[in-house]
C-alpha atoms as a PDB file:
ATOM      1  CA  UNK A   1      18.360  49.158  24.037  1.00  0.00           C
ATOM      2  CA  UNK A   2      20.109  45.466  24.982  1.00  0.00           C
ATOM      3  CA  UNK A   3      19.315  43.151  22.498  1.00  0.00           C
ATOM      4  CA  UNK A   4      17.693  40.140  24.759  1.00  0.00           C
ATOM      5  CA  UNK A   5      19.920  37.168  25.198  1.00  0.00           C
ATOM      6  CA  UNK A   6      19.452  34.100  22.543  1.00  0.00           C
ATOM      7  CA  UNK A   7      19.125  31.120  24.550  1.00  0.00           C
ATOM      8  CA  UNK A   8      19.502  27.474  23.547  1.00  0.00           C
ATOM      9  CA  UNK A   9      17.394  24.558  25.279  1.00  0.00           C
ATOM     10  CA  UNK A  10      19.136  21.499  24.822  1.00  0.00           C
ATOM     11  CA  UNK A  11      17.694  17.925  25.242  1.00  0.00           C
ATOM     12  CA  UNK A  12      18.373  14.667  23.957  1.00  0.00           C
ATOM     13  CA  UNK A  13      14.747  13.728  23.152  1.00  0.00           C
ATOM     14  CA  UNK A  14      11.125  16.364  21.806  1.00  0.00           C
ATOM     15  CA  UNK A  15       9.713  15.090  25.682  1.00  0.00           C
ATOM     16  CA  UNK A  16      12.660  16.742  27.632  1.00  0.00           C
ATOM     17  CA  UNK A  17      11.885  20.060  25.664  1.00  0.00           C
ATOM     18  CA  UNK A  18       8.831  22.343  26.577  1.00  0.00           C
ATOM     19  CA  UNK A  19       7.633  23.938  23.793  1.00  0.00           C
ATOM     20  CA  UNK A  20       9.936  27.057  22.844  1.00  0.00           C
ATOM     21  CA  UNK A  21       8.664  30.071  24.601  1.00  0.00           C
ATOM     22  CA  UNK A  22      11.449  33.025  23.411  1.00  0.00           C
ATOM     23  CA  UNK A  23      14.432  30.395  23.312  1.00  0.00           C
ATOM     24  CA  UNK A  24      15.671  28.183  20.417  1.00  0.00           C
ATOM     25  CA  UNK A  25      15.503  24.667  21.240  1.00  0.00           C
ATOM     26  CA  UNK A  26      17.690  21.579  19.996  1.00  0.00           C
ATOM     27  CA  UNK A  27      16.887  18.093  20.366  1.00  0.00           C
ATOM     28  CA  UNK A  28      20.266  16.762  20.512  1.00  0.00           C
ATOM     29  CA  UNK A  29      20.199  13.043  20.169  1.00  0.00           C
ATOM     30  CA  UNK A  30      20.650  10.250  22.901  1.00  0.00           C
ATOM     31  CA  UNK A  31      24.514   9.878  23.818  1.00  0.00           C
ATOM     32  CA  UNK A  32      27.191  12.155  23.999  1.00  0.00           C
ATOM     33  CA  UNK A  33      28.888  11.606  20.335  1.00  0.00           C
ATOM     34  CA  UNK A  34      24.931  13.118  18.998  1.00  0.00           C
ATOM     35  CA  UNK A  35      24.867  15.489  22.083  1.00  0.00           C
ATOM     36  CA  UNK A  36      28.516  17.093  21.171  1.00  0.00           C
ATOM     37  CA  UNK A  37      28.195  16.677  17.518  1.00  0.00           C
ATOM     38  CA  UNK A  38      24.478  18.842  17.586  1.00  0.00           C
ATOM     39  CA  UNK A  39      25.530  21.047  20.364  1.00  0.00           C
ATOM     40  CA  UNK A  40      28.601  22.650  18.396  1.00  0.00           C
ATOM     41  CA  UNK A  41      26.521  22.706  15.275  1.00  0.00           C
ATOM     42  CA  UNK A  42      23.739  24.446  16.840  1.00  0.00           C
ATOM     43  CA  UNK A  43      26.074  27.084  18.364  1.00  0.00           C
ATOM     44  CA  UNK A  44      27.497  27.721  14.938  1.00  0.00           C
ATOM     45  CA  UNK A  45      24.334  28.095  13.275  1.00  0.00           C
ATOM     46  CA  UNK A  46      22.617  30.014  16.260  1.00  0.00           C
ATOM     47  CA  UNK A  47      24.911  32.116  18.141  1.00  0.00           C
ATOM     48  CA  UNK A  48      23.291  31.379  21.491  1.00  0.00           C
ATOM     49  CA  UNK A  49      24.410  33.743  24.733  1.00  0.00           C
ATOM     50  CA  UNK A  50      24.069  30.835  26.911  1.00  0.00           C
ATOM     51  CA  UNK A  51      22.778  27.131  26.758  1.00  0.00           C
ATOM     52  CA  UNK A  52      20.369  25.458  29.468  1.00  0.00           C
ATOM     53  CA  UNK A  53      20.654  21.289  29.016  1.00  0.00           C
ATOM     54  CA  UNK A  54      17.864  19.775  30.494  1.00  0.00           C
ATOM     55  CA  UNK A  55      16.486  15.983  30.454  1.00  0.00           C
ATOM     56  CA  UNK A  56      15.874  13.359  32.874  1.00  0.00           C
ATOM     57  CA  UNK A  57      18.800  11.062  34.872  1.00  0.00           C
ATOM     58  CA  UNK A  58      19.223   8.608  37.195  1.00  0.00           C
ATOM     59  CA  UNK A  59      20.373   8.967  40.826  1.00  0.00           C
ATOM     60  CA  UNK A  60      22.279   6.197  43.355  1.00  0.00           C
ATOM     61  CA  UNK A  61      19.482   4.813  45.057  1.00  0.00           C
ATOM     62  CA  UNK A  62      21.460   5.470  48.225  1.00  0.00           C
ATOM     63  CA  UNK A  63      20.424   9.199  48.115  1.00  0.00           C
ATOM     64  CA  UNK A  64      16.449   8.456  48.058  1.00  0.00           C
ATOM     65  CA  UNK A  65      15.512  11.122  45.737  1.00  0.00           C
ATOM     66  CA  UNK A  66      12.221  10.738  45.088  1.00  0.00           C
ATOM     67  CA  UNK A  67      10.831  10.560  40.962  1.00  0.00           C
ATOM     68  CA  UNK A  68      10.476  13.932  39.385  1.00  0.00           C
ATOM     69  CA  UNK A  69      13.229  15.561  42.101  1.00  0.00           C
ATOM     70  CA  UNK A  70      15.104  18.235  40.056  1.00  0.00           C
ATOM     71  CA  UNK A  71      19.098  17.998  40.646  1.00  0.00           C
ATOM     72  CA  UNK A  72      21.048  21.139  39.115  1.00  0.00           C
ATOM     73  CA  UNK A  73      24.669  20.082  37.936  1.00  0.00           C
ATOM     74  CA  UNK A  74      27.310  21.977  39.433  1.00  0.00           C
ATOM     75  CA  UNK A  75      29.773  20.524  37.255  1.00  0.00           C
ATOM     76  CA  UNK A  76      29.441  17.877  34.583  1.00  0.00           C
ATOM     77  CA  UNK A  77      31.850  14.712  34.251  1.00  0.00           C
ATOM     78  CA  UNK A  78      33.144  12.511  31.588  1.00  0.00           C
ATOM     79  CA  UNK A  79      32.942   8.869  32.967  1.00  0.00           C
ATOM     80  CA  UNK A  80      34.015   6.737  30.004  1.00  0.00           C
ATOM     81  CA  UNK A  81      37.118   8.340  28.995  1.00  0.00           C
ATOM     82  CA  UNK A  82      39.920   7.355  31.534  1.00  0.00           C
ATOM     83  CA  UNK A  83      42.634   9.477  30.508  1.00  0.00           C
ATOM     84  CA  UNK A  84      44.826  12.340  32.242  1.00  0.00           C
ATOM     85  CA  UNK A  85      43.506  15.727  31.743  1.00  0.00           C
ATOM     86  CA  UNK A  86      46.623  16.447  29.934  1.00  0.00           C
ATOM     87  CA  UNK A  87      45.401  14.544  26.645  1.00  0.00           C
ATOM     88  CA  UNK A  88      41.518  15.511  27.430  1.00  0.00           C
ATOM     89  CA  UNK A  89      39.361  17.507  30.178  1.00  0.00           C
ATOM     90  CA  UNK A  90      36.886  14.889  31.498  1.00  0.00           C
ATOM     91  CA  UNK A  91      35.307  17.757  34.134  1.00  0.00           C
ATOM     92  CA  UNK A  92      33.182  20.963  32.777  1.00  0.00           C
ATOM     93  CA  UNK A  93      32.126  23.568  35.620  1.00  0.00           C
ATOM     94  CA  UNK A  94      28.749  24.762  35.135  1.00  0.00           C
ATOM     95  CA  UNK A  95      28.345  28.606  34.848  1.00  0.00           C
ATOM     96  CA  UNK A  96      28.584  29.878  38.054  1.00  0.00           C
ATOM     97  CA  UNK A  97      25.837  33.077  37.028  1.00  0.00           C
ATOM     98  CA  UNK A  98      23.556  30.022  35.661  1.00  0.00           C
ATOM     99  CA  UNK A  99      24.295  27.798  38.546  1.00  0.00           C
ATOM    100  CA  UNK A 100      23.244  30.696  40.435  1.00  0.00           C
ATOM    101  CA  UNK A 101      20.370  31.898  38.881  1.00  0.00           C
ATOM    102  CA  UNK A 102      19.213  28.051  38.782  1.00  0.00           C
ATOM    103  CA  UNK A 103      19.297  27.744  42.661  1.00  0.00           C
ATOM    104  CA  UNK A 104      16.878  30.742  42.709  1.00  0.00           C
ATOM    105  CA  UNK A 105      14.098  29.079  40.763  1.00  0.00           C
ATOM    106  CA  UNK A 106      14.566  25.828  42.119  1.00  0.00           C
ATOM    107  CA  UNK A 107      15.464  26.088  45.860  1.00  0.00           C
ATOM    108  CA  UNK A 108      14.779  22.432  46.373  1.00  0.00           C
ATOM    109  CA  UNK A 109      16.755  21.306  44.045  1.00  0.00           C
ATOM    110  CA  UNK A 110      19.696  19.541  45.192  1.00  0.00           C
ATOM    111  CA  UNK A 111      22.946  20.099  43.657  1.00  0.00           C
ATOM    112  CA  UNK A 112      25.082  17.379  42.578  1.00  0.00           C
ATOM    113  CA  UNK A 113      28.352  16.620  39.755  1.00  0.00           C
ATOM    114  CA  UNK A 114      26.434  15.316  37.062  1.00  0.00           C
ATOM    115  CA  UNK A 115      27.849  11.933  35.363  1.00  0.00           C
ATOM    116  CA  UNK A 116      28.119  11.544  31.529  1.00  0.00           C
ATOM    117  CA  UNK A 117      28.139   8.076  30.224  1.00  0.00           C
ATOM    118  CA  UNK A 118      27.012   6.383  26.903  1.00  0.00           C
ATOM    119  CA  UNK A 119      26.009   3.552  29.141  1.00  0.00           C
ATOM    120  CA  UNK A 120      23.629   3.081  31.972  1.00  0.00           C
ATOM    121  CA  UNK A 121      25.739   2.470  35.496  1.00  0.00           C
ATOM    122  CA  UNK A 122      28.821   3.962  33.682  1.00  0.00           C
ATOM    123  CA  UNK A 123      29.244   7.129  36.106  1.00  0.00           C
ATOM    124  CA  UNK A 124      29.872   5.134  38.926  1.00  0.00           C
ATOM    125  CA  UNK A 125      31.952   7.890  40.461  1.00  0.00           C
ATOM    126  CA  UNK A 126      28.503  10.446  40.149  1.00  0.00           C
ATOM    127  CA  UNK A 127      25.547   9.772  42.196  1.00  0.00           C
ATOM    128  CA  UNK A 128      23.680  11.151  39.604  1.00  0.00           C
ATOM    129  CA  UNK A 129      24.229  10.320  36.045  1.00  0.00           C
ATOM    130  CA  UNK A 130      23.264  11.239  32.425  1.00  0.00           C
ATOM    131  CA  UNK A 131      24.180  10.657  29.128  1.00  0.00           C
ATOM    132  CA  UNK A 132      24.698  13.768  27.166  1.00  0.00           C
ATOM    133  CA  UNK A 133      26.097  16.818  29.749  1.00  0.00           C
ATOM    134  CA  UNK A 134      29.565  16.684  29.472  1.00  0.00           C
ATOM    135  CA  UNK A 135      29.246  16.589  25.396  1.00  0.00           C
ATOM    136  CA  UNK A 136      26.859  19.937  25.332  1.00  0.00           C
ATOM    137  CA  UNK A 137      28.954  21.563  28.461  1.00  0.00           C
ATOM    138  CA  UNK A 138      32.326  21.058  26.575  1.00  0.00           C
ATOM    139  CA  UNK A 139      30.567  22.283  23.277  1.00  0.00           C
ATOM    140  CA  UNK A 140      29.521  25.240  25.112  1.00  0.00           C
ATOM    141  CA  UNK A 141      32.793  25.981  26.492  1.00  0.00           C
ATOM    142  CA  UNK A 142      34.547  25.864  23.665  1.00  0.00           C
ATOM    143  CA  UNK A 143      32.572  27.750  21.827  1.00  0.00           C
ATOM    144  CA  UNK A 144      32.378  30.289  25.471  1.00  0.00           C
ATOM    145  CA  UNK A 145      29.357  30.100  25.598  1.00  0.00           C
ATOM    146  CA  UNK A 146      27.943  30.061  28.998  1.00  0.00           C
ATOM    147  CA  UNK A 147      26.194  26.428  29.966  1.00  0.00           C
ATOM    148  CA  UNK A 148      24.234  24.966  32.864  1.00  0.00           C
ATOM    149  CA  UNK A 149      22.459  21.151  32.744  1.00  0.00           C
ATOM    150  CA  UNK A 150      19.068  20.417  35.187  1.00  0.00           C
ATOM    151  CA  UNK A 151      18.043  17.155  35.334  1.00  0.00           C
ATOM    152  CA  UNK A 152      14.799  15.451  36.913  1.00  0.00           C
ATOM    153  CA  UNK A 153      15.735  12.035  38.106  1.00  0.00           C
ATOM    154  CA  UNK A 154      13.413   9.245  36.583  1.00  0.00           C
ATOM    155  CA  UNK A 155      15.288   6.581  38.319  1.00  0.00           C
ATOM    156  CA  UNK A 156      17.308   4.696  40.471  1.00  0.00           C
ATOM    157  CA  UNK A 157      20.701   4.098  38.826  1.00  0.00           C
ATOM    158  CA  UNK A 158      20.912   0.477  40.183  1.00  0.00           C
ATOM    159  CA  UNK A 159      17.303  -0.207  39.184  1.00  0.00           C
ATOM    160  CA  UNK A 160      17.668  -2.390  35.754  1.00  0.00           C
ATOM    161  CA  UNK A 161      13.838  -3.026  35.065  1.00  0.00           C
ATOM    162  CA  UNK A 162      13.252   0.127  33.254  1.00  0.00           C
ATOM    163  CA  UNK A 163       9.346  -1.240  33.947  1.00  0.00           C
ATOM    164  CA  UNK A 164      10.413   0.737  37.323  1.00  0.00           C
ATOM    165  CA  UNK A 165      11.614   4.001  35.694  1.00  0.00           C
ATOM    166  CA  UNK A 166       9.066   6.810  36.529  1.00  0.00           C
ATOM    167  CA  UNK A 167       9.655   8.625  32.665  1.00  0.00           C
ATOM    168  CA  UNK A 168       6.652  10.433  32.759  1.00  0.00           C
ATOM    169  CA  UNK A 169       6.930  12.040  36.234  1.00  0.00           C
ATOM    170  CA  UNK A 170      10.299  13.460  34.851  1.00  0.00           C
ATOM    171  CA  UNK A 171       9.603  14.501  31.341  1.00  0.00           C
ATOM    172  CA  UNK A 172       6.681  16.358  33.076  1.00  0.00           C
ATOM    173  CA  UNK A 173       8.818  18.114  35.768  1.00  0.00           C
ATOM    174  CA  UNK A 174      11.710  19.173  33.784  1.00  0.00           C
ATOM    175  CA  UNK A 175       9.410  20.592  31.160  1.00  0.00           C
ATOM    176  CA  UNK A 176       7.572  22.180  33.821  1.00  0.00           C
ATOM    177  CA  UNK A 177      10.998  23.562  35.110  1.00  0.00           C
ATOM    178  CA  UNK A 178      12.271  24.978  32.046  1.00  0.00           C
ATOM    179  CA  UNK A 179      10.494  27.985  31.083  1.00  0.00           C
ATOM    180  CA  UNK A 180      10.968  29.371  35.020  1.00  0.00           C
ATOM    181  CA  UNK A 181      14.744  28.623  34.141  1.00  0.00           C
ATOM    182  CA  UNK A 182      14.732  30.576  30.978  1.00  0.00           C
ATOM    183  CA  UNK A 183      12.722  33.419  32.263  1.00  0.00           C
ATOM    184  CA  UNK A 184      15.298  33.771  35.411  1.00  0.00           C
ATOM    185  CA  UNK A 185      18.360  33.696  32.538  1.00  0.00           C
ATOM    186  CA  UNK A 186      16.875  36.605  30.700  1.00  0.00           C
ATOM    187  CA  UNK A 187      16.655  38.552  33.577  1.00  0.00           C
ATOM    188  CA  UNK A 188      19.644  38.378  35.569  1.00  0.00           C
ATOM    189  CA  UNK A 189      20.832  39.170  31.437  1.00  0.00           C
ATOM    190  CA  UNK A 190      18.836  41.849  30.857  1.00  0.00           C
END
């Protein structure tokens, strides 16, 4: 018999995780220095077969996604650390089995290079940007452990009232998202 795969929900904050459901989850901290640190911790103390990263992000307001739209990261990049890949990576590829398997449960989603930044407006090459994904990919592959982040976008990168943000519509969607996610991993797994 196949011993079922161990997978780890990562978040930065308890309302970007739905309540575990046959996966280990990790609330990872806000930033990528928490995100990275956590990440490789949790992988040493868990042993996870893959890692789904999940939270909310904001989007170029040129695109017009709506609040709530789910984006699924093809590949995850490092905006704050300008140097050649030769001293650091700056560019994780999501898994392409996960990236797969993601597409099936969320058709609509679009699909987009995820930014990482400490700082809000700091992916300004991404149209879609986040804080933590590049620390929690990296961990991941280092550790080769397969590693996918879905985001739902709460707002408008260029938007600076944060009165605007629509939190609530994303916390809600990408929880709602997540245990369809997990369920697809286990099978295409199994």
């Amino acid at each position: 018999m196949k011993t079922p795969p161990r997978i780890l929900v990562v978040a930065a904050t308890a309302r970007e995780l739905a309540s575990p459901d046959g996966w280990l989850a990790l609330e990872c901290g806000v930033g990528p220095v928490e995100a990275g640190a956590a990440t490789a911790m949790a992988i040493a103390r868990h042993r996870p077969t893959m890692i789904l990263h999940v939270g909310i992000a904001g989007a170029r307001r040129r695109l017009a996604l709506p609040p709530a739209a789910l984006v699924i990261g093809t590949a995850t990049r490092y905006s704050d650390l300008g140097v050649p890949a030769l001293f650091a990576p700056s560019t994780v590829a999501a898994d392409p089995g996960l990236l797969a398997a993601a597409a099936r449960v969320l058709p609509e989603a679009r699909r987009f290079v995820i930014g990482t930044s400490a700082r809000v407006g700091g992916a300004s090459e991404c149209d879609v940007e986040a804080m933590e994904g590049f620390a929690v990919l990296r961990a991941a592959e280092l550790a080769g452990v397969p590693a996918i982040e879905i985001r739902a976008i709460s707002n408008e990168i260029e938007e600076t009232d944060r009165a605007r943000w629509h939190f609530d519509a994303a916390f809600a969607a990408i929880t709602a998202a997540t245990p369809s996610l997990v369920r697809e991993f286990v099978r295409c797994a199994s």
